[in-house]
C-alpha atoms as a PDB file:
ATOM      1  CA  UNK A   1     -22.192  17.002  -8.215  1.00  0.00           C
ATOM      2  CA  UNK A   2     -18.767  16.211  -6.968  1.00  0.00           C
ATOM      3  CA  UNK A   3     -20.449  17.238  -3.143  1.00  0.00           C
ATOM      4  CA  UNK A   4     -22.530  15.044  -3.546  1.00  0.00           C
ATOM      5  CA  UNK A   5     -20.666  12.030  -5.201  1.00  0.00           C
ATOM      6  CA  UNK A   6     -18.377  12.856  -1.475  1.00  0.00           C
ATOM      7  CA  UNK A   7     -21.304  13.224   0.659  1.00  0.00           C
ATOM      8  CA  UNK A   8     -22.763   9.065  -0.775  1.00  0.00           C
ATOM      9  CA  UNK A   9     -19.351   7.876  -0.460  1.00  0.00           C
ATOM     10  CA  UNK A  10     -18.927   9.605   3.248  1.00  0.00           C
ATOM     11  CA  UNK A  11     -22.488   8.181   3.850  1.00  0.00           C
ATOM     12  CA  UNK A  12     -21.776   4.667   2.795  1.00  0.00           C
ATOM     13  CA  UNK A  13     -18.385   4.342   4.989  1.00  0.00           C
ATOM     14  CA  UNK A  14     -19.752   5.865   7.998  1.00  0.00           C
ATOM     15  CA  UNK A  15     -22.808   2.793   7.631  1.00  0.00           C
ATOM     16  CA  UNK A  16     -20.773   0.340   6.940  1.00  0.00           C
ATOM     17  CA  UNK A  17     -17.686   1.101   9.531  1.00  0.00           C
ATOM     18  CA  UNK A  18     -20.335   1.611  12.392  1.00  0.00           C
ATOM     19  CA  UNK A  19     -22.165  -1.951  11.514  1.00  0.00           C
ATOM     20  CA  UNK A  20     -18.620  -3.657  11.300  1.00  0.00           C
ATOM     21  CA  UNK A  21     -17.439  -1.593  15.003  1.00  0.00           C
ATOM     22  CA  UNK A  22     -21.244  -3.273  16.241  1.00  0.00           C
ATOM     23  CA  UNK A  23     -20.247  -6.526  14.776  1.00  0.00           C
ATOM     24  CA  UNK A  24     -16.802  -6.530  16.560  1.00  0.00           C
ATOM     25  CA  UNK A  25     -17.813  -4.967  20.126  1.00  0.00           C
ATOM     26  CA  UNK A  26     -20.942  -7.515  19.607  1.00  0.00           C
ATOM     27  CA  UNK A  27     -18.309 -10.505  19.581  1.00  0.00           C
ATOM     28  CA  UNK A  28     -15.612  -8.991  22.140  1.00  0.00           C
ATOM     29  CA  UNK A  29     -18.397  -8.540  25.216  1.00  0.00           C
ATOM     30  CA  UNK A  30     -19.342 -11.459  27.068  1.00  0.00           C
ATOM     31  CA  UNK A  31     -22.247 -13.671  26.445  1.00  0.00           C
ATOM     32  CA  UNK A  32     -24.530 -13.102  28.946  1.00  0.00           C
ATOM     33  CA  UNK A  33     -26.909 -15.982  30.465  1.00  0.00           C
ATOM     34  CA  UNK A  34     -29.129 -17.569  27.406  1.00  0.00           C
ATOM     35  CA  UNK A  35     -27.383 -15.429  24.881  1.00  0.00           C
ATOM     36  CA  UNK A  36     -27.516 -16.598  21.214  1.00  0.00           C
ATOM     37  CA  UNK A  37     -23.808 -17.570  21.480  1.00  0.00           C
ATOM     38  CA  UNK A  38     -25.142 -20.489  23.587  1.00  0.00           C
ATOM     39  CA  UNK A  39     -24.898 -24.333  21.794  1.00  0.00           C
ATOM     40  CA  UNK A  40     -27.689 -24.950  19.783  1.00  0.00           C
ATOM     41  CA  UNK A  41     -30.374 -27.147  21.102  1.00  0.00           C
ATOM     42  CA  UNK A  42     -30.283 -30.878  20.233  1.00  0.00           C
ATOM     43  CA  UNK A  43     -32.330 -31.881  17.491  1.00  0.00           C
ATOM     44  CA  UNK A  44     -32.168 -28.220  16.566  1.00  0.00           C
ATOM     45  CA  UNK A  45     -30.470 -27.198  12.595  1.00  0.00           C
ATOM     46  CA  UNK A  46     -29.825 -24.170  13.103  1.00  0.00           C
ATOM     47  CA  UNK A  47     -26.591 -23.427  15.107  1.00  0.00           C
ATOM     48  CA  UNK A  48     -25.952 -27.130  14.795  1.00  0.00           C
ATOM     49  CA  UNK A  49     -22.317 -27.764  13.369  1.00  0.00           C
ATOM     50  CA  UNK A  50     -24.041 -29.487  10.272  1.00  0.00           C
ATOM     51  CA  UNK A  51     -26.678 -26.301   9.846  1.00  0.00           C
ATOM     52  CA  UNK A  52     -23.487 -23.651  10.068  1.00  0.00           C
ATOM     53  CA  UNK A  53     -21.775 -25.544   7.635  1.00  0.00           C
ATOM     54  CA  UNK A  54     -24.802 -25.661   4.819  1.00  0.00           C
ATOM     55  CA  UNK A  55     -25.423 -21.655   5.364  1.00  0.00           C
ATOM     56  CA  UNK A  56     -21.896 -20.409   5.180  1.00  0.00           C
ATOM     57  CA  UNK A  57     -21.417 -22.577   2.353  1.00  0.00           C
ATOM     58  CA  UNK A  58     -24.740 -20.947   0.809  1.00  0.00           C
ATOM     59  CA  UNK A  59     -23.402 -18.191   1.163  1.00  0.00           C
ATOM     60  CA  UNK A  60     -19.995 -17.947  -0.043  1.00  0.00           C
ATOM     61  CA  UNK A  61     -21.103 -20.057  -3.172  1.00  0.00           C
ATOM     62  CA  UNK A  62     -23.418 -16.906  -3.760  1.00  0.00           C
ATOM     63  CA  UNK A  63     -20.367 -14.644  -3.045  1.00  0.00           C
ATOM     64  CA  UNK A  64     -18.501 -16.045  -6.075  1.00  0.00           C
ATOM     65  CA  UNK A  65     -21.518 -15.453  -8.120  1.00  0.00           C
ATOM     66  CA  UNK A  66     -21.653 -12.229  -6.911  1.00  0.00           C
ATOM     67  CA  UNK A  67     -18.345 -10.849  -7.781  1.00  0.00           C
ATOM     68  CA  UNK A  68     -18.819 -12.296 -11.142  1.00  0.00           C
ATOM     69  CA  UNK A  69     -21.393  -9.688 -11.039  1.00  0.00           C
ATOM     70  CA  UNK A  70     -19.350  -6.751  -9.692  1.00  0.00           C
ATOM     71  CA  UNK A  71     -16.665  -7.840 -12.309  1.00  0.00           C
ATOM     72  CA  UNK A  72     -18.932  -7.757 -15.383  1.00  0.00           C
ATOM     73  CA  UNK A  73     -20.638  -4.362 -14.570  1.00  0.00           C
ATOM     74  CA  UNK A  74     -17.496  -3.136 -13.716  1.00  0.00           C
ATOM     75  CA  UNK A  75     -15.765  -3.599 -17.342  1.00  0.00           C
ATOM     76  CA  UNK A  76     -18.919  -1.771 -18.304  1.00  0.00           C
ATOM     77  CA  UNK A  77     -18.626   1.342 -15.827  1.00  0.00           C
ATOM     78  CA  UNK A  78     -15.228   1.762 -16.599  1.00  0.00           C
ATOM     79  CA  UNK A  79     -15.932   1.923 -20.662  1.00  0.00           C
ATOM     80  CA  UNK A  80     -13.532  -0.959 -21.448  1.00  0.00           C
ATOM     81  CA  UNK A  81     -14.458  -2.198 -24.748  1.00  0.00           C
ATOM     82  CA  UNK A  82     -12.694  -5.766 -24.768  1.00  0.00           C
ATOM     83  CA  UNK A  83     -13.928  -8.333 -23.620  1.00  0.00           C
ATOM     84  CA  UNK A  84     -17.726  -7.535 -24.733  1.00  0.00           C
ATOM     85  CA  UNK A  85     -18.899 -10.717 -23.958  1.00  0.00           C
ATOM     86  CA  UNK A  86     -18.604 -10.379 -19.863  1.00  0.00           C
ATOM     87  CA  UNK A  87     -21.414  -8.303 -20.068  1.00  0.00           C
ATOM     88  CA  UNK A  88     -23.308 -11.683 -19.981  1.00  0.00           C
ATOM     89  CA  UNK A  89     -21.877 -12.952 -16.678  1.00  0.00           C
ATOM     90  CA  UNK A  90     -24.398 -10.852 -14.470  1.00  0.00           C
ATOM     91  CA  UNK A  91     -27.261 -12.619 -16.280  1.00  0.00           C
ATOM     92  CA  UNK A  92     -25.697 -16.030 -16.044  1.00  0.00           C
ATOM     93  CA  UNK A  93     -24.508 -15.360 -12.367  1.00  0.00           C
ATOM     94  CA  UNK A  94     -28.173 -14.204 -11.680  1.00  0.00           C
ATOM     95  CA  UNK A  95     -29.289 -16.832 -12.785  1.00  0.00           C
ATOM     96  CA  UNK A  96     -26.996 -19.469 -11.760  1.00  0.00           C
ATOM     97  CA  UNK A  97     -27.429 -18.272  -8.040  1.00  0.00           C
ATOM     98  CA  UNK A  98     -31.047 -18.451  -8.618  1.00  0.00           C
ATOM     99  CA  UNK A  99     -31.327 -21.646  -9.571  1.00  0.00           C
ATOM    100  CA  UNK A 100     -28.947 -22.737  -6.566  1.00  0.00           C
ATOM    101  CA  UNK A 101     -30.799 -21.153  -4.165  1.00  0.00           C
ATOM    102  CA  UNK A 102     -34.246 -22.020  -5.177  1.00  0.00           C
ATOM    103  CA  UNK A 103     -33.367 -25.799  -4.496  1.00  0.00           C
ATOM    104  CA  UNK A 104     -30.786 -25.982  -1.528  1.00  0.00           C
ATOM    105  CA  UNK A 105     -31.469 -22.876   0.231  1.00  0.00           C
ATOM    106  CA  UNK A 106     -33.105 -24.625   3.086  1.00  0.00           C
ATOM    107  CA  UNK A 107     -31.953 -28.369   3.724  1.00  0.00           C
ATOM    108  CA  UNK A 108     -35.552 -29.518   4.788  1.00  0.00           C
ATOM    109  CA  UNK A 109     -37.158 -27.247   1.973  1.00  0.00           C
ATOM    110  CA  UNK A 110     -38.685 -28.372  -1.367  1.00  0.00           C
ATOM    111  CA  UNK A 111     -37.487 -29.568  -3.893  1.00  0.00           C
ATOM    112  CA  UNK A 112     -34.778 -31.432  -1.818  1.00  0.00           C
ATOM    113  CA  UNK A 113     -36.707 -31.369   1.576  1.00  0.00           C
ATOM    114  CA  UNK A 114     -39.422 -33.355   3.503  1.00  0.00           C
ATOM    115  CA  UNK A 115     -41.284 -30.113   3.057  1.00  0.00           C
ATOM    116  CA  UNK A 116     -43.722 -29.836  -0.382  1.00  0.00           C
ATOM    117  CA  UNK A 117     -44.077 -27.225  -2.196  1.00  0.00           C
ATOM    118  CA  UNK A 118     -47.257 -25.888  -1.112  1.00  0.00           C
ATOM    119  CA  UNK A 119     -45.655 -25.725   2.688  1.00  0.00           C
ATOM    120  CA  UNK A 120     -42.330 -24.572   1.495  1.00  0.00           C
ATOM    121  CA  UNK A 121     -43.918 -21.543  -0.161  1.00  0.00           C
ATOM    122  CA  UNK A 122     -47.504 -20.838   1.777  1.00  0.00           C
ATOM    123  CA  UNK A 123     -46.443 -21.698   5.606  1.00  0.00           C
ATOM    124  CA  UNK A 124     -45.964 -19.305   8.406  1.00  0.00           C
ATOM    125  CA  UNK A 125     -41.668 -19.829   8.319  1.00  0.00           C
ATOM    126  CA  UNK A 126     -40.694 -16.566   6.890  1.00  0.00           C
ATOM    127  CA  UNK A 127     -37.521 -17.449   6.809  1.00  0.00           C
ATOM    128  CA  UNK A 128     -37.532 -20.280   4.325  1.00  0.00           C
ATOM    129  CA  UNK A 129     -40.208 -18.230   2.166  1.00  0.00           C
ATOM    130  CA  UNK A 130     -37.764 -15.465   1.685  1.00  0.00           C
ATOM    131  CA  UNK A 131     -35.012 -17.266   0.628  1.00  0.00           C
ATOM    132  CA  UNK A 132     -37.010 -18.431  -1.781  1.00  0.00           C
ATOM    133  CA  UNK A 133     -37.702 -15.004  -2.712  1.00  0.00           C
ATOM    134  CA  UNK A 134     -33.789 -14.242  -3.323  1.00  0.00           C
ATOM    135  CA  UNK A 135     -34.223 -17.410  -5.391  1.00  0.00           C
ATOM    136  CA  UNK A 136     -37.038 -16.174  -7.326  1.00  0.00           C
ATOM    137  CA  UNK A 137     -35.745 -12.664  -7.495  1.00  0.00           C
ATOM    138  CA  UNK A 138     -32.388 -13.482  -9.645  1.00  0.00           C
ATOM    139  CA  UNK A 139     -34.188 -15.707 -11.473  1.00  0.00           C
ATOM    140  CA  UNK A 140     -36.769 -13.173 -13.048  1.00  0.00           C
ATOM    141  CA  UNK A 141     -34.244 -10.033 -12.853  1.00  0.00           C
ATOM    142  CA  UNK A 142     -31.516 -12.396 -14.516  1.00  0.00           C
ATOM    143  CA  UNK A 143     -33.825 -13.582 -17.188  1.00  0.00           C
ATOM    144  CA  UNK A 144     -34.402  -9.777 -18.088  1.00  0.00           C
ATOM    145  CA  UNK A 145     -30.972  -8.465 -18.043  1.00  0.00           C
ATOM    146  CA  UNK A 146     -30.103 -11.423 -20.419  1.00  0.00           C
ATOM    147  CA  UNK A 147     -32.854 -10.800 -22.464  1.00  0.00           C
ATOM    148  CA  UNK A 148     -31.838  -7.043 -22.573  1.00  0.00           C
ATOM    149  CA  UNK A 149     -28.292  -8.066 -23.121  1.00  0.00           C
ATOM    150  CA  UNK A 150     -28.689  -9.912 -26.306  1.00  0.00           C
ATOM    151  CA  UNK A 151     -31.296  -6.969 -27.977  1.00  0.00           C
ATOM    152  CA  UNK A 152     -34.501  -8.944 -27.263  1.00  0.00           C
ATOM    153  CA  UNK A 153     -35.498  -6.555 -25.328  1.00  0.00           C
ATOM    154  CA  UNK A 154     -35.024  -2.424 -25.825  1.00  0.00           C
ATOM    155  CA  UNK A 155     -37.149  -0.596 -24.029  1.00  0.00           C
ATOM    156  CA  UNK A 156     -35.437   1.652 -21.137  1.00  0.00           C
ATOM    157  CA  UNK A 157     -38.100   0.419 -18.678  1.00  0.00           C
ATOM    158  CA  UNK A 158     -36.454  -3.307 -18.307  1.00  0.00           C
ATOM    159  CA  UNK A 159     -33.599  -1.582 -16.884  1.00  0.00           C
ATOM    160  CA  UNK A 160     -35.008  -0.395 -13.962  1.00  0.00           C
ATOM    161  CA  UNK A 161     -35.341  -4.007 -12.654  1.00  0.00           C
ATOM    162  CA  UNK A 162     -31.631  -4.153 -11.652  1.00  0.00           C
ATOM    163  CA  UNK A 163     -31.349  -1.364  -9.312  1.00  0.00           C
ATOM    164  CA  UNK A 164     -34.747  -2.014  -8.140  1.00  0.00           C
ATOM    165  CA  UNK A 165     -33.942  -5.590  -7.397  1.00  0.00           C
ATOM    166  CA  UNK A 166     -30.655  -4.653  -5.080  1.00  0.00           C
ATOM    167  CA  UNK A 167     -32.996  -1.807  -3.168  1.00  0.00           C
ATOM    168  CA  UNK A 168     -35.553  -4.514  -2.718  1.00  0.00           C
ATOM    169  CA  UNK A 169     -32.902  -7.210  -1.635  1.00  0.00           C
ATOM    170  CA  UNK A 170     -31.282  -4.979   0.419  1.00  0.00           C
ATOM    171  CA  UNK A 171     -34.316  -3.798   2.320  1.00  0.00           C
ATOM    172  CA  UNK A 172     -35.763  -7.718   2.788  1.00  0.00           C
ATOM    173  CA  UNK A 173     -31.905  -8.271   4.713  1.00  0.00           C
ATOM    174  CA  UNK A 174     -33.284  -5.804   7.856  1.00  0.00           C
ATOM    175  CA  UNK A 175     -36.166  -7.709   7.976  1.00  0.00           C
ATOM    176  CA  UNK A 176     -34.359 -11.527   7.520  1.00  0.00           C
ATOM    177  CA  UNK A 177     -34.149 -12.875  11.064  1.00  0.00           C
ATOM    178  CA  UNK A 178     -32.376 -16.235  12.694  1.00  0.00           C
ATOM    179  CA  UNK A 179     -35.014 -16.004  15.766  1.00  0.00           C
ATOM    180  CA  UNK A 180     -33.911 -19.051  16.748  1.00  0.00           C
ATOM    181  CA  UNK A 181     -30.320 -19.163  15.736  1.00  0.00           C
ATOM    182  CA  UNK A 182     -27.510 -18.907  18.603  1.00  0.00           C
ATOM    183  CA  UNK A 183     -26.289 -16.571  16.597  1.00  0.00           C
ATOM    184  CA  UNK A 184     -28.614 -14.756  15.582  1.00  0.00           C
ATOM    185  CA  UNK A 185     -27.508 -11.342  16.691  1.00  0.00           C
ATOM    186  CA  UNK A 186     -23.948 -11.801  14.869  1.00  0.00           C
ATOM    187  CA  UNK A 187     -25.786 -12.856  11.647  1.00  0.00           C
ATOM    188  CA  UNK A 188     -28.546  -9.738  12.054  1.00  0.00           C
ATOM    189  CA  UNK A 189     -25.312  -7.261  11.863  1.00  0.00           C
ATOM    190  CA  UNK A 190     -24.085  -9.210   8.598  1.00  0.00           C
ATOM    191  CA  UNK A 191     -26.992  -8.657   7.073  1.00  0.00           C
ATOM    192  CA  UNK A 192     -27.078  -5.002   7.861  1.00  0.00           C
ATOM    193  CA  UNK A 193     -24.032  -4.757   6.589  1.00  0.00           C
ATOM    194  CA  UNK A 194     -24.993  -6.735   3.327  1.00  0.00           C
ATOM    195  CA  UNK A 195     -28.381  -4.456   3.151  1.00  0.00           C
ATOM    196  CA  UNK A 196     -26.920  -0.987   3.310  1.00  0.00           C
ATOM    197  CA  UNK A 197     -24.298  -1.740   1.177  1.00  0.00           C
ATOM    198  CA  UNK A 198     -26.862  -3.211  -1.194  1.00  0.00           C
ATOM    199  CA  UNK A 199     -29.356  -0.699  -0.608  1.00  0.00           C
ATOM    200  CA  UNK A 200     -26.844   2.402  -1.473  1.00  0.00           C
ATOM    201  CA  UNK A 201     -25.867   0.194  -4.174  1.00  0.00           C
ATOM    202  CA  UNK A 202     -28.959   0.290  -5.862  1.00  0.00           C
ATOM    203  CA  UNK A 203     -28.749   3.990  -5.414  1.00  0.00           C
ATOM    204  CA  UNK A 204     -25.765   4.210  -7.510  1.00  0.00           C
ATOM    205  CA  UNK A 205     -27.367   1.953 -10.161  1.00  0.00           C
ATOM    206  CA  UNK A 206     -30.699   4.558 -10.148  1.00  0.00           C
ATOM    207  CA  UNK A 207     -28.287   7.574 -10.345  1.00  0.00           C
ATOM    208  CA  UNK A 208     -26.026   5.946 -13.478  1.00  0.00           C
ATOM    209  CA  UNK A 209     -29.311   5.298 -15.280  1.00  0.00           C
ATOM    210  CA  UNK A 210     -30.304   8.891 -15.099  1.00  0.00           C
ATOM    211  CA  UNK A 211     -27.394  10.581 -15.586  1.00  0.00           C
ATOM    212  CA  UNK A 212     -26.449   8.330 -18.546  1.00  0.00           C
ATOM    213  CA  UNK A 213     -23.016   8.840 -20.339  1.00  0.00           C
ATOM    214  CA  UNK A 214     -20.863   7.367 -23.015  1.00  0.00           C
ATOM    215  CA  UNK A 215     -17.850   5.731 -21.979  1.00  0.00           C
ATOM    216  CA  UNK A 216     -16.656   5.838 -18.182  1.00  0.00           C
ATOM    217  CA  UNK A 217     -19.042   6.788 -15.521  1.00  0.00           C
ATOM    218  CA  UNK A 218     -18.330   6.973 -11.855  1.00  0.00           C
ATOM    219  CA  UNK A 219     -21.452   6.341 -10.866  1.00  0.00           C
ATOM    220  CA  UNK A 220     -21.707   3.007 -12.578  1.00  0.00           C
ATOM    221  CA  UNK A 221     -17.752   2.206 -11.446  1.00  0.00           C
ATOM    222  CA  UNK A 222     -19.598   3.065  -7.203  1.00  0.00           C
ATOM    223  CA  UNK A 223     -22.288   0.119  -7.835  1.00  0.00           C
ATOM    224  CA  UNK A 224     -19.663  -2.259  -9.231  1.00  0.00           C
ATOM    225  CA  UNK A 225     -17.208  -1.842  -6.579  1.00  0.00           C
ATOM    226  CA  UNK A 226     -20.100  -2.052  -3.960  1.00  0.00           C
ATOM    227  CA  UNK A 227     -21.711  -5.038  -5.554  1.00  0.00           C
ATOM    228  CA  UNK A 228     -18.173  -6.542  -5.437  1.00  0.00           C
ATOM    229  CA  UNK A 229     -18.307  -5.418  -2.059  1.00  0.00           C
ATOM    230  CA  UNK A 230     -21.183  -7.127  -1.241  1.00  0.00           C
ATOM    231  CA  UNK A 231     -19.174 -10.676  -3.174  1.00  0.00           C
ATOM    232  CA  UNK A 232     -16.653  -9.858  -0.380  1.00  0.00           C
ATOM    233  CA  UNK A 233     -18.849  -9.700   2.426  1.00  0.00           C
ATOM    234  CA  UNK A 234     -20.635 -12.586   1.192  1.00  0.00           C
ATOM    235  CA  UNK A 235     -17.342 -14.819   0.983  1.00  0.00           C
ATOM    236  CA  UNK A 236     -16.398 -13.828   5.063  1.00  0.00           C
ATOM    237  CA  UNK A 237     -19.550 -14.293   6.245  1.00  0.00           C
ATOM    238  CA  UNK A 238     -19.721 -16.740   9.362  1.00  0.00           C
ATOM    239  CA  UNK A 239     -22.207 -18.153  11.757  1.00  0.00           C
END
């Protein structure tokens, strides 16, 4: 067990320091001729000074909710008794994010775009539709772990909608692209970064849930710190 606890937590640092060394040769070489570094079109949001500002704002707002997350599960991995209540702020930050993200994540998106909700939600952009996705996603896993939380709900199977939900997100992040984006390379190795830590996140959660324990586990303390992790990342990422 204690090989293998070393062998995830080798695994997960290797990923994660080899996606940040990308990220930082990525930014040190050179742009070469039409490379995404170059000024976004005009007319075009994305890469636009207005554009950068709405999607790092996006997502450090989700960071915050985030580590609200990490925090809560992590009173619970540790065994701390006091303060009970926090076990509530993953469902409200689940949900809270959700609801954020289902109406601002994309400026010309319904319900605050020019776009209705039929083209928002059935058109060929892939990119809008899966941010609605993470919107959705919280939303319905939030709703669960709330209703779980408060003893509406008992049955072990709701609880596999947690770890499931951070494999899932984790594994839609590879396939999120900026095509278009000037920097869409840069923001291709954040979300690598985001998705493996995400992805062995949910890992950890899977683990904890089937080798359950009273009191402290370590395995629940690994997806706390990495979903806090993921709150940090979250809060530095740039465009």
């Amino acid at each position: 067990m204690n090989r293998l606890k070393l062998c995830l937590c080798l695994m997960t640092l290797s990923l994660l320091l080899a996606a940040f060394a990308m990220a930082q040769r990525h930014d040190a070489l050179p742009p070469p001729p039409h490379d995404h570094h170059a000024p976004a079109a005009a007319g075009q949001w994305d890469g636009s000074s207005e554009g950068v500002a709405y999607s790092e704002f996006n997502h450090h707002l989700a960071g915050v909710f985030v580590l609200l997350i990490g925090l809560s599960e992590l009173r619970g991995g540790l065994g701390v008794t006091m303060l009970a209540w926090s076990r509530f702020l993953l469902p409200v930050a689940m949900l809270g994010v959700g609801g954020f993200l289902m109406i601002w994540s994309d400026h010309d998106a319904w319900p605050i775009g020019s776009l209705s909700f039929a083209q928002t939600f059935f058109s060929d952009d892939y990119e809008t539709v899966q941010h609605k996705l993470y919107a959705i996603l919280p939303l319905g896993v939030g709703t669960i772990e709330f209703l779980r939380r408060t003893g509406k709900v008992t049955h072990m199977a709701w609880g596999v909608l947690l770890p499931v939900y951070a494999l899932v997100g984790g594994a839609m992040l590879f396939l999120h692209s900026h095509g278009t984006h000037p920097a869409a390379h840069k923001i291709a190795i954040h979300h690598a970064v985001m998705g493996t830590t995400a992805l062995v996140a949910g890992l950890c959660k899977v683990t904890a849930g089937v080798k359950r324990q009273e009191g402290r586990s370590p395995w629940e303390i690994a997806w706390s710190v990495l979903v806090l992790l993921i709150g940090i990342e979250l809060l530095l990422y740039t465009e």
